[in-house]
N, C-alpha and C. Protein backbone atom coordinates (compact mmCIF):
# COMPACT_ATOMS: atom_id res chain seq x y z
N UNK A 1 26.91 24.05 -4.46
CA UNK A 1 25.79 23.33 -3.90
C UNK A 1 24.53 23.69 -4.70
N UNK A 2 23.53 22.58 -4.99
CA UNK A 2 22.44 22.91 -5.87
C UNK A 2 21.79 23.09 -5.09
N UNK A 3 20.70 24.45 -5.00
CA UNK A 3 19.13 24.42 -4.01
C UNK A 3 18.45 23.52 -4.86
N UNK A 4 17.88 22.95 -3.77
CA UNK A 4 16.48 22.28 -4.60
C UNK A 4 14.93 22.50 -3.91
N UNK A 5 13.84 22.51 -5.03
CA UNK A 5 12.59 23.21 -4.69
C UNK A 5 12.39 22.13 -3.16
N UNK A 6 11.52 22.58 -2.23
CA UNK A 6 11.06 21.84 -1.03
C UNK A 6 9.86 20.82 -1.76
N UNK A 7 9.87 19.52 -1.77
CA UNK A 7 8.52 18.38 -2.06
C UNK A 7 7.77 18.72 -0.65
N UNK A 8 6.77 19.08 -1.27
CA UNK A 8 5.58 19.15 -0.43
C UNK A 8 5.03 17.46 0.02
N UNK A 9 4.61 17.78 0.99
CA UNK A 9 3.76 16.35 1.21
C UNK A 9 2.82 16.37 2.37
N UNK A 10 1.48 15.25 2.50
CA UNK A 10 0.34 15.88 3.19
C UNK A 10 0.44 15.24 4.15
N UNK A 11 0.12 15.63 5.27
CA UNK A 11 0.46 15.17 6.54
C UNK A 11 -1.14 15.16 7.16
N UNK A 12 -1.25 14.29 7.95
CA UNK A 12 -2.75 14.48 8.82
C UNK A 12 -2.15 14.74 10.35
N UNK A 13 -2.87 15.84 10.90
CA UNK A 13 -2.35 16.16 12.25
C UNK A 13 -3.52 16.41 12.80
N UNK A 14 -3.74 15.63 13.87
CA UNK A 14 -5.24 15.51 14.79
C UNK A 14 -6.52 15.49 14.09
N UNK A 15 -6.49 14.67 12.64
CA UNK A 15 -7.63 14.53 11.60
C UNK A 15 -7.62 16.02 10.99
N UNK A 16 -6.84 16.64 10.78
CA UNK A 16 -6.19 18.05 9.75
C UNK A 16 -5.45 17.67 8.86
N UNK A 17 -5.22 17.42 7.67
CA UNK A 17 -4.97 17.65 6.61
C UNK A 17 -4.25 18.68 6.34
N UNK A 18 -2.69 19.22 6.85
CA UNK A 18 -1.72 20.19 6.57
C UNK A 18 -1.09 20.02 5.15
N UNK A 19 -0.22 20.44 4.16
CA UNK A 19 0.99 20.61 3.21
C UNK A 19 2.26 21.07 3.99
N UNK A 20 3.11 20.30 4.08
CA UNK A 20 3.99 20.69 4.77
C UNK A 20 5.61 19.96 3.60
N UNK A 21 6.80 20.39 3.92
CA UNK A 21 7.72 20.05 3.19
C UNK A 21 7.86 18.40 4.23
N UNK A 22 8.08 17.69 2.60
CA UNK A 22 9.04 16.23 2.98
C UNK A 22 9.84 15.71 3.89
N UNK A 23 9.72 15.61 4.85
CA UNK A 23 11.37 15.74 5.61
C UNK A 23 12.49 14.52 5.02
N UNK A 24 11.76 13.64 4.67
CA UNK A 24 12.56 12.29 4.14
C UNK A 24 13.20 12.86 2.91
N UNK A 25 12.14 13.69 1.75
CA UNK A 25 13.15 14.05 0.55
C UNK A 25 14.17 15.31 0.63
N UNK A 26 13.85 15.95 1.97
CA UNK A 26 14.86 17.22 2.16
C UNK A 26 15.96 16.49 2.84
N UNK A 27 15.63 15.55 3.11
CA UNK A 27 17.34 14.70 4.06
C UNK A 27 17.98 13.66 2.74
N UNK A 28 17.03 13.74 1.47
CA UNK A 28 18.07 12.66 0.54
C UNK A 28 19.14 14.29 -0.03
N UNK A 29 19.92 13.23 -0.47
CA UNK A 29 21.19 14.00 -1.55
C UNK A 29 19.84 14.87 -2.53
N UNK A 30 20.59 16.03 -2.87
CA UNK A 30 19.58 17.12 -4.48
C UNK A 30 20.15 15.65 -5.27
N UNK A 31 21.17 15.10 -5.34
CA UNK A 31 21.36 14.55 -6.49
C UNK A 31 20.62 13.36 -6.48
N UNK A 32 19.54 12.83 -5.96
CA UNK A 32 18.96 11.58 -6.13
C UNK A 32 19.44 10.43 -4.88
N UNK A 33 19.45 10.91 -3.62
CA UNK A 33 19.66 10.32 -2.55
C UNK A 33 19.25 8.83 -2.25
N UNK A 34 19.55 8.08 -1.21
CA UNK A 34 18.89 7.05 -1.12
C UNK A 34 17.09 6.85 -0.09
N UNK A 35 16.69 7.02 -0.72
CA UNK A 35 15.21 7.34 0.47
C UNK A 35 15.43 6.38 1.33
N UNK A 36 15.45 5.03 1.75
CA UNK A 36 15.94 4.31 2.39
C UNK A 36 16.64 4.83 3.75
N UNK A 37 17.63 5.37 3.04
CA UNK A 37 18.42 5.90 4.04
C UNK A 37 18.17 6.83 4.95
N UNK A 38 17.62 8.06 4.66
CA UNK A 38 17.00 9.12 4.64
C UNK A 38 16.14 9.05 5.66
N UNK A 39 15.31 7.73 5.29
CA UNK A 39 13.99 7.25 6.28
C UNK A 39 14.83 6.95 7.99
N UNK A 40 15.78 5.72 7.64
CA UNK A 40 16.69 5.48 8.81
C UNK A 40 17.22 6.75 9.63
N UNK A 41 17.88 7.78 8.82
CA UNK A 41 18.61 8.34 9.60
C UNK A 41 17.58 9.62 10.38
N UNK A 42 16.12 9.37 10.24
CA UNK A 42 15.43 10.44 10.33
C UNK A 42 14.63 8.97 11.63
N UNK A 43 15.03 7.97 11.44
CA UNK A 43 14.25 7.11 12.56
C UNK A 43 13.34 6.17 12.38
N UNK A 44 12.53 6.61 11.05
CA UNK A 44 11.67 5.79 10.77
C UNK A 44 12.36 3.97 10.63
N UNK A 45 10.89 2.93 11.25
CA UNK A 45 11.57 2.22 11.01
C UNK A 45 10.04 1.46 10.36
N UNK A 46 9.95 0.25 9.64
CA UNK A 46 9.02 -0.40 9.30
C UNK A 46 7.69 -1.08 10.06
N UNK A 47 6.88 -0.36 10.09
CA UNK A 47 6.09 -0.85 10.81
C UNK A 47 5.20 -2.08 10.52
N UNK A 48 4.64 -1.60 9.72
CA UNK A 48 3.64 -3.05 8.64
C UNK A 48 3.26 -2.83 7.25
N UNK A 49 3.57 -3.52 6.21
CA UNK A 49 3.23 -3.34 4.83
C UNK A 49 1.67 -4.24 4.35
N UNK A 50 0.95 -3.25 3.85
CA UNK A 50 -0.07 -4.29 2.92
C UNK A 50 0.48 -3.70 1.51
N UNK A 51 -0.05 -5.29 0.92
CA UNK A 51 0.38 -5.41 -0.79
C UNK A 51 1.82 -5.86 -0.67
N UNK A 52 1.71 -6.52 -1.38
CA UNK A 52 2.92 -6.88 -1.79
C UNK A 52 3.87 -6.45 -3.10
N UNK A 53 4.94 -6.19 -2.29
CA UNK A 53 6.09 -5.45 -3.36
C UNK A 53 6.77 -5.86 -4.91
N UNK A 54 6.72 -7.67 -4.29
CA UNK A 54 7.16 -8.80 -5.13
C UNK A 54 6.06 -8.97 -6.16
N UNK A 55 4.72 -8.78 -5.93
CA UNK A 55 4.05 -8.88 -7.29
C UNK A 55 3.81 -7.58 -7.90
N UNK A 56 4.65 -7.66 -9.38
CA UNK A 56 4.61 -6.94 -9.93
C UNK A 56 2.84 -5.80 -10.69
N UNK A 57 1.92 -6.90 -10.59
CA UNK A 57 0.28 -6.09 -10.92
C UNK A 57 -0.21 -5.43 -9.66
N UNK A 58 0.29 -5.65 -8.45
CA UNK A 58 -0.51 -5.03 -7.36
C UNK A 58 -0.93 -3.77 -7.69
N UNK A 59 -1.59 -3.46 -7.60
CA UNK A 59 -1.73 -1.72 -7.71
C UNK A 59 -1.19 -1.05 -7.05
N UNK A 60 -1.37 -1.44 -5.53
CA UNK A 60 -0.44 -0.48 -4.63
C UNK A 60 -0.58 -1.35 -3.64
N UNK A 61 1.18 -0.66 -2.88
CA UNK A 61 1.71 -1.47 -1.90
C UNK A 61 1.39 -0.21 -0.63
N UNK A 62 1.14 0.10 0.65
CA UNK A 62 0.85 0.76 1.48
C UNK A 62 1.85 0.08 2.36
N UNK A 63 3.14 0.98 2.78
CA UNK A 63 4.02 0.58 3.64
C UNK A 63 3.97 1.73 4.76
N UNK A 64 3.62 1.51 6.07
CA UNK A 64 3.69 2.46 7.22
C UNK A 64 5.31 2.04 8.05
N UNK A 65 5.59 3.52 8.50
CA UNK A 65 7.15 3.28 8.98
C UNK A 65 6.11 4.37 10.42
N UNK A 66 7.79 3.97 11.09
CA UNK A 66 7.06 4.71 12.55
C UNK A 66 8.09 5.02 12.77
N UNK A 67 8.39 6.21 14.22
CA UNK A 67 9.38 6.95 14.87
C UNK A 67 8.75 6.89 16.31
N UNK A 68 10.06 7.24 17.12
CA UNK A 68 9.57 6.88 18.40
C UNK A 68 8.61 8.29 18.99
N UNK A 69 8.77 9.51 17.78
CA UNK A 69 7.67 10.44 18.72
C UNK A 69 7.37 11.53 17.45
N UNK A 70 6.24 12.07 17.69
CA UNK A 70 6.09 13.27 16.81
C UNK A 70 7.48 14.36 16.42
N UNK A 71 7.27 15.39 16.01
CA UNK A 71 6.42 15.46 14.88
C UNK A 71 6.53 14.34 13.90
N UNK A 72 5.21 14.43 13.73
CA UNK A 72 5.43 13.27 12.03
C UNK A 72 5.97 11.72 12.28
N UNK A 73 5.14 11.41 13.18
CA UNK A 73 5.45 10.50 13.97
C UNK A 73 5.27 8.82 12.82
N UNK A 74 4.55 8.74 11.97
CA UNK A 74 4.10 7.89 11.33
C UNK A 74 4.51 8.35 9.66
N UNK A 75 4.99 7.73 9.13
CA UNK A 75 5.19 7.87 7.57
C UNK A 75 4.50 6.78 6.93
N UNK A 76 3.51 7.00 6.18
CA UNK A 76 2.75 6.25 4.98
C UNK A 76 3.12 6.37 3.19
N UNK A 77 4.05 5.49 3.48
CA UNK A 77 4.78 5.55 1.98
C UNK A 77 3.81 4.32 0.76
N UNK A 78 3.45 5.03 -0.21
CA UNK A 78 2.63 4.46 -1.52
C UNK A 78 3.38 4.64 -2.38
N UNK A 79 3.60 3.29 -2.87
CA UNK A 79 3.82 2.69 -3.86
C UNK A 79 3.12 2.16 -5.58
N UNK A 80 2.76 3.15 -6.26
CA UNK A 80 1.80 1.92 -7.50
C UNK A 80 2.30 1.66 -8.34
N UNK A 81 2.49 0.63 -8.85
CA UNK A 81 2.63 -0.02 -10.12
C UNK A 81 2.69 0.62 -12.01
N UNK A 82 2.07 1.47 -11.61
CA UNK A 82 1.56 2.67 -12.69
C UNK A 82 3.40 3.16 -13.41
N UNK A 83 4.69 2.92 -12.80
CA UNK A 83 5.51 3.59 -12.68
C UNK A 83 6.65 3.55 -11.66
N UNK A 84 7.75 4.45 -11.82
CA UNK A 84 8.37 4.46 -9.97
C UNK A 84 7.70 5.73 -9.26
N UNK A 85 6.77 5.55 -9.40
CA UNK A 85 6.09 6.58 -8.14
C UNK A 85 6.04 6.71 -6.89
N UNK A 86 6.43 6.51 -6.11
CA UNK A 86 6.33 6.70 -4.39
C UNK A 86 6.05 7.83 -3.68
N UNK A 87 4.77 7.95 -3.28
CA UNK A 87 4.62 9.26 -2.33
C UNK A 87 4.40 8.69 -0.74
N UNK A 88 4.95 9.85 -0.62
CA UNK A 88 4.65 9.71 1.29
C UNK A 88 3.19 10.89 1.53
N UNK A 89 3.12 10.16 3.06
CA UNK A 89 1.80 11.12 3.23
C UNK A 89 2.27 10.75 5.08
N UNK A 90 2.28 11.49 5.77
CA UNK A 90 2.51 11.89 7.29
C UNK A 90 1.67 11.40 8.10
N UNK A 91 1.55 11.32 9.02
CA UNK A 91 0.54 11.18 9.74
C UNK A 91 1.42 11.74 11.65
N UNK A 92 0.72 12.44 12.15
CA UNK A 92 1.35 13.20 13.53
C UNK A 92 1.47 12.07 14.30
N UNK A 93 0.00 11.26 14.94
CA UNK A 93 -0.02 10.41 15.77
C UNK A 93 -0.39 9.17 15.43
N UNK A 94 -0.42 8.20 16.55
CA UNK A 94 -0.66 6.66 15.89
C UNK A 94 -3.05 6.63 15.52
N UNK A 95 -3.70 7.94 16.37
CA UNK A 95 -4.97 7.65 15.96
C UNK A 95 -4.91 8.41 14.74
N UNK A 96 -3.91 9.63 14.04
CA UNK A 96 -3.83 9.66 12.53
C UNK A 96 -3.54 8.68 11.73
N UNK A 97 -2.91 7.69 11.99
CA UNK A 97 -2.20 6.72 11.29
C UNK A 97 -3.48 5.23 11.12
N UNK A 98 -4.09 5.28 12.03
CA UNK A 98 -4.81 4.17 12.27
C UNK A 98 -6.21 4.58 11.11
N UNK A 99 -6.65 6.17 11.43
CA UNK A 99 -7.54 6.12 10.48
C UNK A 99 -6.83 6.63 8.62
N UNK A 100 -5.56 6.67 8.34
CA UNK A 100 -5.32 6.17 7.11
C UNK A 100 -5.44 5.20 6.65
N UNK A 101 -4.71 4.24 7.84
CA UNK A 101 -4.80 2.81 7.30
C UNK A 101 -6.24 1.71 6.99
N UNK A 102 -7.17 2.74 7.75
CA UNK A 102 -8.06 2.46 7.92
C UNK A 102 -9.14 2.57 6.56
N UNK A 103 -8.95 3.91 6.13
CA UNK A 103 -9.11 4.38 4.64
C UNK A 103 -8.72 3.89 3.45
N UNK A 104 -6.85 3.75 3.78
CA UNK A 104 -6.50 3.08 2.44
C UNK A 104 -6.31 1.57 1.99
N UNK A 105 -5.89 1.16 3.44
CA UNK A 105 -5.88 -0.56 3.71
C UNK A 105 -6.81 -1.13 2.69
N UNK A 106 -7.84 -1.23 2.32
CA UNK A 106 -8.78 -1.64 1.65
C UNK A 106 -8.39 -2.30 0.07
N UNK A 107 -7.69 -0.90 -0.08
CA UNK A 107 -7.22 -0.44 -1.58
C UNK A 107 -6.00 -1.87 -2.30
N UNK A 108 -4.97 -1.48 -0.91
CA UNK A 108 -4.30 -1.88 -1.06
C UNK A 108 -4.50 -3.86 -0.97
N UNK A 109 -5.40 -4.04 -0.21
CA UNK A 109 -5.60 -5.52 0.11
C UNK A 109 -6.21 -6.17 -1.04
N UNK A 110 -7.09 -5.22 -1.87
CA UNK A 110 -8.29 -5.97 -2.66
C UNK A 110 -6.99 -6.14 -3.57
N UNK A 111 -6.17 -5.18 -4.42
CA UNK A 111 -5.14 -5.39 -5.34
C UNK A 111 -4.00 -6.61 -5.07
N UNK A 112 -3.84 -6.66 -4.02
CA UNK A 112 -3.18 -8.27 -3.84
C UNK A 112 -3.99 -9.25 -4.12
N UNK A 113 -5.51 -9.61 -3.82
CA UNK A 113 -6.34 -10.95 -3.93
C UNK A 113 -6.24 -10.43 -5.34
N UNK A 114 -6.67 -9.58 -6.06
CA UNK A 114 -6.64 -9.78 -7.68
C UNK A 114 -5.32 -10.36 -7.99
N UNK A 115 -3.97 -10.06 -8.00
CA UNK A 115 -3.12 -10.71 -8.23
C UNK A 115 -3.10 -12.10 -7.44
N UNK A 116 -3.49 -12.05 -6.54
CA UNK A 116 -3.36 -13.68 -5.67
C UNK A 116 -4.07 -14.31 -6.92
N UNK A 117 -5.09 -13.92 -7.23
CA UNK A 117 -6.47 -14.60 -8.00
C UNK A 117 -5.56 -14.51 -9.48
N UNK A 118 -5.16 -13.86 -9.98
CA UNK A 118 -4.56 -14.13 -11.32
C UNK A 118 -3.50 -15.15 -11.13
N UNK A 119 -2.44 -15.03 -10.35
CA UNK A 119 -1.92 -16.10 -10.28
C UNK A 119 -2.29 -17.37 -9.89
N UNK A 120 -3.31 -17.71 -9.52
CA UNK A 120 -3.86 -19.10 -8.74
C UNK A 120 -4.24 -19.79 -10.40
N UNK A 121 -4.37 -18.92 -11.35
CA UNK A 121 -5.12 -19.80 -12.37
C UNK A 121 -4.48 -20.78 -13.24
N UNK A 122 -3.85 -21.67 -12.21
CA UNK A 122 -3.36 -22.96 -12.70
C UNK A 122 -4.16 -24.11 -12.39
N UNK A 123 -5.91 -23.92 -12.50
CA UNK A 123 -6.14 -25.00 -12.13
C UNK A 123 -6.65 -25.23 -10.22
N UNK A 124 -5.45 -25.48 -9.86
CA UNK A 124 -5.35 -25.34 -8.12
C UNK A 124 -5.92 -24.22 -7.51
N UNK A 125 -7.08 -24.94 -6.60
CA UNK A 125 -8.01 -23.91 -5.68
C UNK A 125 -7.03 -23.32 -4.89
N UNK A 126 -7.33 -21.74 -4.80
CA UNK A 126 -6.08 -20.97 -4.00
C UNK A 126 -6.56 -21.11 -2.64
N UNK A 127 -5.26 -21.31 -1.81
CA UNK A 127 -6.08 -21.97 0.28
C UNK A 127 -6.61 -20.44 0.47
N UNK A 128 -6.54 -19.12 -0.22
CA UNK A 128 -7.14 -18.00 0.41
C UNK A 128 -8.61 -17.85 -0.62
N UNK A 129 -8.91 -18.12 -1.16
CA UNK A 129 -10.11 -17.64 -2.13
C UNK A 129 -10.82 -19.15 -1.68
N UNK A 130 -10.62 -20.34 -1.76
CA UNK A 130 -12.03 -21.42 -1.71
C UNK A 130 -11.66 -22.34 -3.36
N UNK A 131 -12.60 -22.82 -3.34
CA UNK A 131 -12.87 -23.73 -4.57
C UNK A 131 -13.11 -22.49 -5.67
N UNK A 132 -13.10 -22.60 -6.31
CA UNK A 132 -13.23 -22.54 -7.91
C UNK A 132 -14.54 -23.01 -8.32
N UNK A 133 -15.02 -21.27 -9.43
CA UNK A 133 -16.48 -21.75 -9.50
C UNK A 133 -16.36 -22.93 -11.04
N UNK A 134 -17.48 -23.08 -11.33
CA UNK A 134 -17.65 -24.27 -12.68
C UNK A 134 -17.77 -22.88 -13.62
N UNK A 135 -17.84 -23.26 -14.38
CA UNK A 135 -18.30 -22.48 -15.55
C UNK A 135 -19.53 -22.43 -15.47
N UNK A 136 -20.45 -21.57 -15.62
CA UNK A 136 -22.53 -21.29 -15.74
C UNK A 136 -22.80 -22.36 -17.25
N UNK A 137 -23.69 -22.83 -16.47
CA UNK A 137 -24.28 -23.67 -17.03
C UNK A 137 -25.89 -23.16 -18.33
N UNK A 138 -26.14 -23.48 -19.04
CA UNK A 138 -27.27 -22.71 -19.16
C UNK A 138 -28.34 -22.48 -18.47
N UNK A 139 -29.32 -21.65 -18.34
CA UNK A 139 -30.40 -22.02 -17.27
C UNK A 139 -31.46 -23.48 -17.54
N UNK A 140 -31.56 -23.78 -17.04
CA UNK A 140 -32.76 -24.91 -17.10
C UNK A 140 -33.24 -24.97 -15.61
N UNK A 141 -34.80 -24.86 -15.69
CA UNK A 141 -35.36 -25.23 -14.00
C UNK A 141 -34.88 -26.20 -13.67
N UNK A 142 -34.57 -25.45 -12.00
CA UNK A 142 -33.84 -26.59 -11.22
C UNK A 142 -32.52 -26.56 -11.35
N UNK A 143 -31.83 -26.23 -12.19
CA UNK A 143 -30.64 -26.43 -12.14
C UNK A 143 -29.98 -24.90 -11.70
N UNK A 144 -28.66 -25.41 -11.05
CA UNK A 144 -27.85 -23.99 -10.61
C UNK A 144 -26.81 -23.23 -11.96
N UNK A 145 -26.87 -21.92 -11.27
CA UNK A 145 -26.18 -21.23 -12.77
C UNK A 145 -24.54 -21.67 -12.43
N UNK A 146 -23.68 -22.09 -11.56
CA UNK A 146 -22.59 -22.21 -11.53
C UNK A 146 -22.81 -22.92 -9.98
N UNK A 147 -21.65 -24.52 -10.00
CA UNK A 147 -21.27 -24.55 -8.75
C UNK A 147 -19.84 -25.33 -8.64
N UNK A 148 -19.47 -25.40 -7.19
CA UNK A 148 -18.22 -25.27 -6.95
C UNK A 148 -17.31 -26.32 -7.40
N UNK A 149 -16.14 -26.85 -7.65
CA UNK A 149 -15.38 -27.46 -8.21
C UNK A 149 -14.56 -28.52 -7.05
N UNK A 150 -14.89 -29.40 -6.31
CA UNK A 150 -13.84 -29.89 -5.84
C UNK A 150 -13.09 -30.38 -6.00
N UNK A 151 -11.59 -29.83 -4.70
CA UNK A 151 -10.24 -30.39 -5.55
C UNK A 151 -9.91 -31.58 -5.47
């Protein structure tokens, strides 16, 4: 049997900020387990994802899993693009969990409209962004520096 070192990972417990070991990577195989699995057999189940997984530029995907009770009641698994990187980060209760999501949600939302917005540039106003600006015009009094395009 191989030991393997304990993955640390940060947990928030009553707005505390602990280091505590992984429980998801101490339940995969040493040999490269399935995290997936790991997550299931420990309870977690999917709670709500921002970002999307399927576009490959997102920066980061923020997926929260839940269990029916403490400890470690909430798992916040990050995802970025940078790589296969995935870290988890804990959270004890659902008002730890609410102010992560609360923190990182942001992150994760603006990096989808940039990809929403890169992909829309066929032309077609995207139904989440609006019309499409014109190109700026030069200045001349009276006139506007850019306006909207209807479709």
């Amino acid at each position: 049997m191989i030991a393997m070192e304990p993955v640390p990972a940060w947990c928030l417990v009553n707005g505390e900020w602990i280091e505590c070991e992984d429980p998801v990577m101490a339940a995969c195989d040493p040999q490269g387990g399935d995290v997936y699995a790991a997550m299931a057999g420990l309870g977690f189940e999917a709670w709500c994802r921002i970002g999307d997984e399927g576009f490959a530029a997102t920066p980061l995907t923020l997926t929260v899993y839940s269990r029916e009770k403490p400890p470690l009641q909430f798992l916040l698994q990050l995802e970025g693009n940078a790589g296969n990187v995935v870290e988890h980060v804990f959270a004890e209760t659902l008002p730890d969990a609410m102010n992560l999501l609360a923190a990182w949600a942001p992150v994760a939302q603006a990096g989808a409209l940039v990809e929403l917005a890169r992909r829309s540039g066929d032309g077609e106003p995207s139904p989440v962004l609006g019309p499409r600006l014109a190109p700026s015009r030069p200045f001349a009094p009276g006139a506007a520096h850019a306006t909207a395009v209807e479709p």
